[in-house]
Protein backbone atom coordinates (compact mmCIF):
# COMPACT_ATOMS: atom_id res chain seq x y z
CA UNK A 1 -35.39 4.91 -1.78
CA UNK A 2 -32.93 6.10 1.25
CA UNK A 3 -32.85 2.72 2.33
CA UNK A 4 -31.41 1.39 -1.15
CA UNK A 5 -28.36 4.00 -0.85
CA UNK A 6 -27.98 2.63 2.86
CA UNK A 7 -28.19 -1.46 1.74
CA UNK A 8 -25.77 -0.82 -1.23
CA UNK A 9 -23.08 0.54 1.54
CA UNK A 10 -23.15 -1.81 3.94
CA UNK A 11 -22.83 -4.81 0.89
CA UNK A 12 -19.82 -2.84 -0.40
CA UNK A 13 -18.19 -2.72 2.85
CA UNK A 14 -19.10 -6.36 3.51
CA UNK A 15 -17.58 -7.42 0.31
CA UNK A 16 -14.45 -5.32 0.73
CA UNK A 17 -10.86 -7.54 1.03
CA UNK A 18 -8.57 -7.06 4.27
CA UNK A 19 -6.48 -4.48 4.27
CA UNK A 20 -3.15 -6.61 3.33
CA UNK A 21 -5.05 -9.52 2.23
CA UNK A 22 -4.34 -9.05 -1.25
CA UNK A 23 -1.18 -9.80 -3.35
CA UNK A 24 0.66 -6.76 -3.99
CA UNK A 25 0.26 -5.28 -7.50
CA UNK A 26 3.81 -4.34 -7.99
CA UNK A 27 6.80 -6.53 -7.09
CA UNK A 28 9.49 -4.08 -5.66
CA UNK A 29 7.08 -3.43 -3.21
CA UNK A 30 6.21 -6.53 -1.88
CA UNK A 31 10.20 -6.97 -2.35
CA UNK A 32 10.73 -3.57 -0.03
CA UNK A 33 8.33 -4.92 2.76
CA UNK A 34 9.93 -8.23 2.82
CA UNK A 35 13.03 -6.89 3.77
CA UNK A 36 11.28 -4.73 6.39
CA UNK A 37 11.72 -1.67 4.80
CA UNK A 38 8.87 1.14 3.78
CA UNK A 39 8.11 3.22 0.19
CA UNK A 40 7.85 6.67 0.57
CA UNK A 41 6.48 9.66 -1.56
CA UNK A 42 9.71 12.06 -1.60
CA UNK A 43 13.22 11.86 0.19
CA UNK A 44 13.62 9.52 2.68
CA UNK A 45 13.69 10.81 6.54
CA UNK A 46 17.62 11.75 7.63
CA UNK A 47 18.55 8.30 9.38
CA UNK A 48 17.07 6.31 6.02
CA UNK A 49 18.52 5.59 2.77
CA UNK A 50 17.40 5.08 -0.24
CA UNK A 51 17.56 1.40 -1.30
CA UNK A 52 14.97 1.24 -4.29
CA UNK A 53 12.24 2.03 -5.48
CA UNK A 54 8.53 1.01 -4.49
CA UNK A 55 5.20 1.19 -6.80
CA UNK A 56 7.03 0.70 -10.32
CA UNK A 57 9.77 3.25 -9.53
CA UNK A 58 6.55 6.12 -8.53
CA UNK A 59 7.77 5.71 -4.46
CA UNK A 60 11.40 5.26 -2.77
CA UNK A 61 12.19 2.85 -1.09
CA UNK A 62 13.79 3.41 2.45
CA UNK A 63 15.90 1.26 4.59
CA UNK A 64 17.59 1.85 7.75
């Protein structure tokens, strides 16, 4: 039966998509990243301001 538990993780992890791979689920985000900015939980750091919002307005969007 250990074996089972052991089979079932490594098929999981086989079938698991690149990290990135996938099309983002929310479009201000992929529209943050394109411009090379990042979405952060909280305030931005001191040299970044905020230029929208990331994850359906749950994240901030930071920019240089």
């Amino acid at each position: 039966m250990r074996i089972l538990y052991l089979l079932f993780a490594i098929v999981f992890l086989l079938f698991q998509a690149a990290p990135g791979s996938a099309e983002p689920l929310f479009a201000d985000t992929a529209e943050c990243r394109a411009q090379g900015n990042f979405c952060r939980a909280g305030p931005c750091p001191p040299t970044f301001a905020a230029s929208g919002t990331c994850h359906g307005g749950l994240l901030r969007c930071c920019s240089k």
